[in-house]
Protein backbone atom coordinates (compact mmCIF):
# COMPACT_ATOMS: atom_id res chain seq x y z
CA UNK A 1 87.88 122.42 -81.95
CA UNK A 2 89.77 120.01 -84.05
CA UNK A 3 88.79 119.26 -87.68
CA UNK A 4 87.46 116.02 -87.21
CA UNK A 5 85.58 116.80 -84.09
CA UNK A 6 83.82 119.71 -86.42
CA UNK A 7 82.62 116.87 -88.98
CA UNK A 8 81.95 114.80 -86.24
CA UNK A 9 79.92 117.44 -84.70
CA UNK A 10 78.41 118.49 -88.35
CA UNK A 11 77.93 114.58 -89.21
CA UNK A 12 75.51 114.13 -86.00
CA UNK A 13 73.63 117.62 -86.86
CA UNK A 14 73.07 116.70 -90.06
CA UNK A 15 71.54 112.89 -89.02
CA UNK A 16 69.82 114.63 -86.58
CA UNK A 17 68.12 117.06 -89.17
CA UNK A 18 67.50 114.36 -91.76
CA UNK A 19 65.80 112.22 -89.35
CA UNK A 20 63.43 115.00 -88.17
CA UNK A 21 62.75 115.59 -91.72
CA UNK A 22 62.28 112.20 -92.93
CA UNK A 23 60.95 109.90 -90.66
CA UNK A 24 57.81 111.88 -90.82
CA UNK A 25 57.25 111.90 -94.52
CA UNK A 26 57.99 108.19 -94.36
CA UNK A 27 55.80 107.36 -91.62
CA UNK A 28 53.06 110.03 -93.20
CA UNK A 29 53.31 108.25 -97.13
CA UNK A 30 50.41 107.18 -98.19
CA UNK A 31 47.82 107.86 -95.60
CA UNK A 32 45.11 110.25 -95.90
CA UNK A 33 45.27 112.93 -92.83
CA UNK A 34 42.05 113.64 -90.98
CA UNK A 35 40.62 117.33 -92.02
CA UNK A 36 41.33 118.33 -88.02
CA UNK A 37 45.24 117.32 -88.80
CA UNK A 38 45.09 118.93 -92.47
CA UNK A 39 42.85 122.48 -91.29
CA UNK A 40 45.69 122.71 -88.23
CA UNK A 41 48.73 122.26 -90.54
CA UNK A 42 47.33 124.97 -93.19
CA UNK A 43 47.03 127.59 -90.31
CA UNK A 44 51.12 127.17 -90.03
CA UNK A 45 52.39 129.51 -92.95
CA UNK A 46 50.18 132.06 -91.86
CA UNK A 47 51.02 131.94 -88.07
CA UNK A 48 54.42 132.09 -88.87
CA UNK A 49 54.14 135.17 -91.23
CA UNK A 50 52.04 136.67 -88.66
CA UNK A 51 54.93 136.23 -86.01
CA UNK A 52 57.76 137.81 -87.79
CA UNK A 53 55.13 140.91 -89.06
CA UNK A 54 54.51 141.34 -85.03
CA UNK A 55 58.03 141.43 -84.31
CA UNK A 56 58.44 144.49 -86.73
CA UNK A 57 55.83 146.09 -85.69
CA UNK A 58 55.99 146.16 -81.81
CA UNK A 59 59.64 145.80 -81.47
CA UNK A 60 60.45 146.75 -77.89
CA UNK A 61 64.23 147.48 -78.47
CA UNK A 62 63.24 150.50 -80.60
CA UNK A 63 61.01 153.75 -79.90
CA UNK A 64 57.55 153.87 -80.29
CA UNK A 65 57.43 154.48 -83.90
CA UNK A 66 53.87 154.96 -85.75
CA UNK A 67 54.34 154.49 -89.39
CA UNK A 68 54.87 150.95 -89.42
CA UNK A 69 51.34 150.53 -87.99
CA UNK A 70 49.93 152.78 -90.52
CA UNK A 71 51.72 151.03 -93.36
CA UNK A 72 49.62 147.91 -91.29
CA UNK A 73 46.80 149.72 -91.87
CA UNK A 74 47.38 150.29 -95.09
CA UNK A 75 48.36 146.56 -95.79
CA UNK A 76 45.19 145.28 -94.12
CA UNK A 77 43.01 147.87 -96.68
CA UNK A 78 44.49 146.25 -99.69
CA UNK A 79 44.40 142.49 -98.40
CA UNK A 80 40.63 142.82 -97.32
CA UNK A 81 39.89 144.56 -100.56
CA UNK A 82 42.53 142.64 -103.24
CA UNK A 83 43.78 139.60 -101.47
CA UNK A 84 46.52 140.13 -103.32
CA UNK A 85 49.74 139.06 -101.54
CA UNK A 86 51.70 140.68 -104.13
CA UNK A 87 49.41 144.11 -103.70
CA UNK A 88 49.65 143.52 -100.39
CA UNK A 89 53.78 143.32 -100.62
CA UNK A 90 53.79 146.43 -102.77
CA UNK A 91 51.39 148.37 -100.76
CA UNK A 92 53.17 148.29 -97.59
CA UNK A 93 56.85 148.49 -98.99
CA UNK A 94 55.64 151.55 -100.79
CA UNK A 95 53.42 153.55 -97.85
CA UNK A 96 56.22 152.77 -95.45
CA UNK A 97 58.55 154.29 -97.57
CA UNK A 98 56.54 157.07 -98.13
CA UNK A 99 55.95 157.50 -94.83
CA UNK A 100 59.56 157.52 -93.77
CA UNK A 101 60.56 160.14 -96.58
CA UNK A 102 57.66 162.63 -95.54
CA UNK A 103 58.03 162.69 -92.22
């Protein structure tokens, strides 16, 4: 691949990208989204933590390994009890490490 078919290439990418980006916002400015629309797009971030958290935990490449769920456990104690993310950060970093030095 030549130079100027990579910035050719990179050129249509990045329109490509922009326009995803920004024809929404544009389209969205100034109008007030219905609570259905607004409730649906809150429940993103979360989802999306939730899916890479899953993929650590039930990996299928690796063996079955048990302290990662218990550092889950662990997690879930402190969120239900703090709802803390940063206790929640600390908690699991720490039992999993813990967990991996004991055993």
């Amino acid at each position: 691949m030549t130079t100027s078919d990579f910035l050719v290439f990179y050129a249509c990418v990045l329109l490509v990208i922009l326009a995803c980006r920004c024809i929404p916002l544009l389209a969205l400015k100034g109008r007030e989204l219905s609570p259905r629309v607004s409730d649906a797009l809150g429940l993103i971030p979360p989802a999306a933590f939730a899916a890479l958290v899953a993929n650590d935990l039930f990996d299928p490449s690796k063996a079955f390994s048990w302290e990662p769920l218990v550092a889950a456990v662990a997690v879930l104690l402190v969120a239900r009890r703090t709802g803390s993310l940063i206790w929640c950060a600390l908690t699991g970093m720490g039992s999993y490490a813990l967990l991996t030095l004991v055993l």
